[in-house]
Structures are given as C-alpha cells and as structure tokens.
Protein backbone atom coordinates (compact mmCIF):
# COMPACT_ATOMS: atom_id res chain seq x y z
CA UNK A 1 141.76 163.83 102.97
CA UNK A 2 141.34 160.36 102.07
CA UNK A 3 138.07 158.40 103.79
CA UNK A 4 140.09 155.11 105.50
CA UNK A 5 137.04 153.85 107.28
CA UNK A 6 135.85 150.38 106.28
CA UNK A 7 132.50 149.60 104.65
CA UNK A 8 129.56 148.89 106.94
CA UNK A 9 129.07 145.39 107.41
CA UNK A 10 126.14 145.48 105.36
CA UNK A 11 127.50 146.41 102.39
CA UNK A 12 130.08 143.75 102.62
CA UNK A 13 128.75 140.54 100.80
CA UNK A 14 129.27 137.58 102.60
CA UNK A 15 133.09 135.65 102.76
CA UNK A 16 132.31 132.11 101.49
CA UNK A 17 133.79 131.37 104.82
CA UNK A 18 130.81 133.03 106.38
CA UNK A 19 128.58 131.17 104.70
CA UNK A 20 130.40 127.97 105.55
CA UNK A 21 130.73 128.61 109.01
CA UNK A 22 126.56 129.86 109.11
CA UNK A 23 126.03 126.30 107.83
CA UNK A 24 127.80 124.08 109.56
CA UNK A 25 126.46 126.18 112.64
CA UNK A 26 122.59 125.59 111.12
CA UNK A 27 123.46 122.03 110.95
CA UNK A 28 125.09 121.17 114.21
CA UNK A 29 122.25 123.55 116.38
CA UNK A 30 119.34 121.07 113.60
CA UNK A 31 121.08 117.67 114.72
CA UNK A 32 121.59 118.47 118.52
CA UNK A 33 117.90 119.36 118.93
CA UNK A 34 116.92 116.59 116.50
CA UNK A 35 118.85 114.42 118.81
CA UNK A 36 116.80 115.92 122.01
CA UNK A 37 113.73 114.97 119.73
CA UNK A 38 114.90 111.47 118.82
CA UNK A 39 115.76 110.64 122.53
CA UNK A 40 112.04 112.22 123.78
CA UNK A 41 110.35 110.13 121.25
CA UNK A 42 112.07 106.79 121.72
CA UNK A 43 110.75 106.82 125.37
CA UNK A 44 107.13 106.86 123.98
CA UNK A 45 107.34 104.51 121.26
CA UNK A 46 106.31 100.98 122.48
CA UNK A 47 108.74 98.38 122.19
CA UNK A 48 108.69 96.35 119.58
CA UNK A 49 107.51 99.42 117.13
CA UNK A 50 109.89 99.82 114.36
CA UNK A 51 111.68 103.65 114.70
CA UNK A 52 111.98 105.39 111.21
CA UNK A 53 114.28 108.18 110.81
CA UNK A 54 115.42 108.35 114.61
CA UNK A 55 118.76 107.32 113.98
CA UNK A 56 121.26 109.92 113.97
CA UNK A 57 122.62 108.02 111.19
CA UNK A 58 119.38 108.62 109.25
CA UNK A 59 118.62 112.07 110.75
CA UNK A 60 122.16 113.97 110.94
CA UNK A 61 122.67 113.32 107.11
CA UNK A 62 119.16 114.04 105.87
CA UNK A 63 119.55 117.29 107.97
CA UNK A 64 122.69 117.93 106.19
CA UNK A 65 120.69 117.33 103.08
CA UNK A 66 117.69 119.56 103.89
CA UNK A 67 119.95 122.70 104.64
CA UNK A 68 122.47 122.21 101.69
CA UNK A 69 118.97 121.75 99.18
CA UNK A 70 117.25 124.80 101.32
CA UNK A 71 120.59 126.88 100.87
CA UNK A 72 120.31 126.42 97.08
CA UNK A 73 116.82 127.14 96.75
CA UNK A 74 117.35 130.16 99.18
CA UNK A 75 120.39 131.27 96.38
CA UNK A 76 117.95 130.54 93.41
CA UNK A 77 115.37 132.25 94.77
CA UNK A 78 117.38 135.12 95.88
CA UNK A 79 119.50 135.74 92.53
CA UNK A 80 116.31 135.36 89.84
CA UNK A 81 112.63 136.61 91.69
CA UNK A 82 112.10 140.12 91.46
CA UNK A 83 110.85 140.12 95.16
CA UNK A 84 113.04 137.19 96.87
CA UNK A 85 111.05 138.26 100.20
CA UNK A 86 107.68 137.88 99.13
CA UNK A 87 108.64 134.42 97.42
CA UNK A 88 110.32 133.18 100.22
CA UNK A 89 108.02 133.91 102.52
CA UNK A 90 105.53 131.50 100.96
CA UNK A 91 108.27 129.00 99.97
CA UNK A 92 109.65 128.28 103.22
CA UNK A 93 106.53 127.26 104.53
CA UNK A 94 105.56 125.29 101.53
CA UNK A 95 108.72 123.40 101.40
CA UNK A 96 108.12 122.10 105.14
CA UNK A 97 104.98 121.61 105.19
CA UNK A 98 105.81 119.49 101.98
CA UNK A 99 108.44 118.00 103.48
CA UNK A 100 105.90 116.24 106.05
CA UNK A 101 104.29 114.19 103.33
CA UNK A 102 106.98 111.11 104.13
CA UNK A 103 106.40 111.90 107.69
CA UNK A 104 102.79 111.00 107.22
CA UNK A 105 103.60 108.18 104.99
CA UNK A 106 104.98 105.76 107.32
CA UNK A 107 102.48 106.85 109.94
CA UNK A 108 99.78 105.88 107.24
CA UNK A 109 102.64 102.86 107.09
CA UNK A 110 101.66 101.73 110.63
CA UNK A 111 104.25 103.68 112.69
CA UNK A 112 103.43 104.94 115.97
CA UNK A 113 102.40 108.59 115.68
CA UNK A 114 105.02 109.91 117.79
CA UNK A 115 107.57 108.76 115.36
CA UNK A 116 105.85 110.74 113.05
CA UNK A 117 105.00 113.68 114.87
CA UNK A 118 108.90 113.77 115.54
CA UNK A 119 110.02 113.46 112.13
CA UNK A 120 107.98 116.93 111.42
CA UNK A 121 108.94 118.42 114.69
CA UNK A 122 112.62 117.92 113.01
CA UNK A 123 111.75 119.08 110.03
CA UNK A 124 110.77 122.09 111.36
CA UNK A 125 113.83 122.42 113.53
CA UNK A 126 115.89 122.61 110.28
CA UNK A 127 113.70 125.35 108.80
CA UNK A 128 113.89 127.19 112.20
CA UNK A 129 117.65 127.03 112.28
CA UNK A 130 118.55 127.57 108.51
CA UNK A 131 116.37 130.52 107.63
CA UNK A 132 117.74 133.36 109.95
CA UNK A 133 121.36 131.82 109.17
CA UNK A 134 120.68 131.98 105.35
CA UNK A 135 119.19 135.81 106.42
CA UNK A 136 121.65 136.33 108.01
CA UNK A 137 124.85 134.97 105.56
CA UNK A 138 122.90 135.29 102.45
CA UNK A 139 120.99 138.43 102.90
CA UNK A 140 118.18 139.00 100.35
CA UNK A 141 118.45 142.89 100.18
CA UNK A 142 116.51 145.15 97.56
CA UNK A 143 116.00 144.87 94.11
C-alpha cells in the first residue's frame, strides 16, 4: 500500500507566497505600532522642536527598508554559516543596537530626546516583528 499522507509542515520549505505574505504581515504589525509610537511622542515634543523620522512618510518606508535588508541578511546568514543560530543570535542584536547610532545622532543634533528615544523604540519594533516571522517563514533548521 502506497503512503498518501502529506509531508509534515516542517519538512515543507516555505511557498514564496509564504514568505511574502510573513512580510508584508512584519511590516504592516512594524508601521501600526510605529504609528502608536509616533502619535505618543508628538504629544511630548515641545512645539516648535523639529520631529525627525515621525512621519509615516519617513517611518513606513524605512520600515519597509529595515525588514527587506534584515530578510536578506537573515537568508545570507542562513544559507552560508555553519551555525545560522548561534550567528544570528548575536547579529540581531548587533544590527539594532547599530541601527540606533542615527537615532543618537540627531539627538546629539539638538532633537528632543523623546524623538530619539522613539526612533529606537521603532527600531526595535521592527526587530521584534521580523525575527519570529523570518523563524517562522524562513526557518534556520540543522546543518
């Protein structure tokens, strides 16, 4: 008798439709809490303080951005290190903590510290959403 039964979902690699879908989700969950973050920081900015990066024209594409460069590091990292996990797990937090350095550039730039402390807090929202997605549609597995 012939075994019918489908493959566990685990063996199955990933549709290019899943991924898709696992990214555009990633995004839109990154830019509707960035959005919370943007409107909670404009009420403590003082008026009259220029706003960097609070824009959801300057933060929905640069979220974009960050998950399409994080997905391709996340592929990278996944297809050529012998132990994706291990290398990942000290990437990821590298990468954001890295990506704060422009944060604390325009504070250091005379903007109000809650712009900047919101520009990291969204920073960290796109790490936060993207890495169990890219888990999740991209799984690392074993070598």
């Amino acid at each position: 008798m012939t075994d019918t039964s489908l493959p566990s979902r685990s063996a199955l690699a990933p549709t290019a439709a899943e991924v898709v879908v696992g990214l555009l989700g990633a995004a839109v969950v990154s830019i509707a809490v960035n959005a919370l973050i943007a409107l909670v920081a404009g009420k403590f900015i003082p008026e009259g303080t220029e706003r960097m990066g609070l824009a959801v024209g300057e933060y929905a594409p640069a979220t974009v951005i960050g998950i399409l460069l994080g997905t391709l590091g996340w592929y990278l990292v996944r297809r050529f290190a012998g132990n994706p996990r291990k290398v990942l797990r000290i990437l990821v937090p590298a990468v954001v903590v890295a990506s704060w350095i422009p944060d604390l550039g325009i504070l250091a730039g005379g903007a109000s510290i809650v712009n900047s402390i919101a520009l990291i807090l969204m920073h960290v929202v796109v790490a936060v959403a993207a890495v169990p997605t890219l888990s999740r549609v991209l799984p690392l597995g074993t070598k």
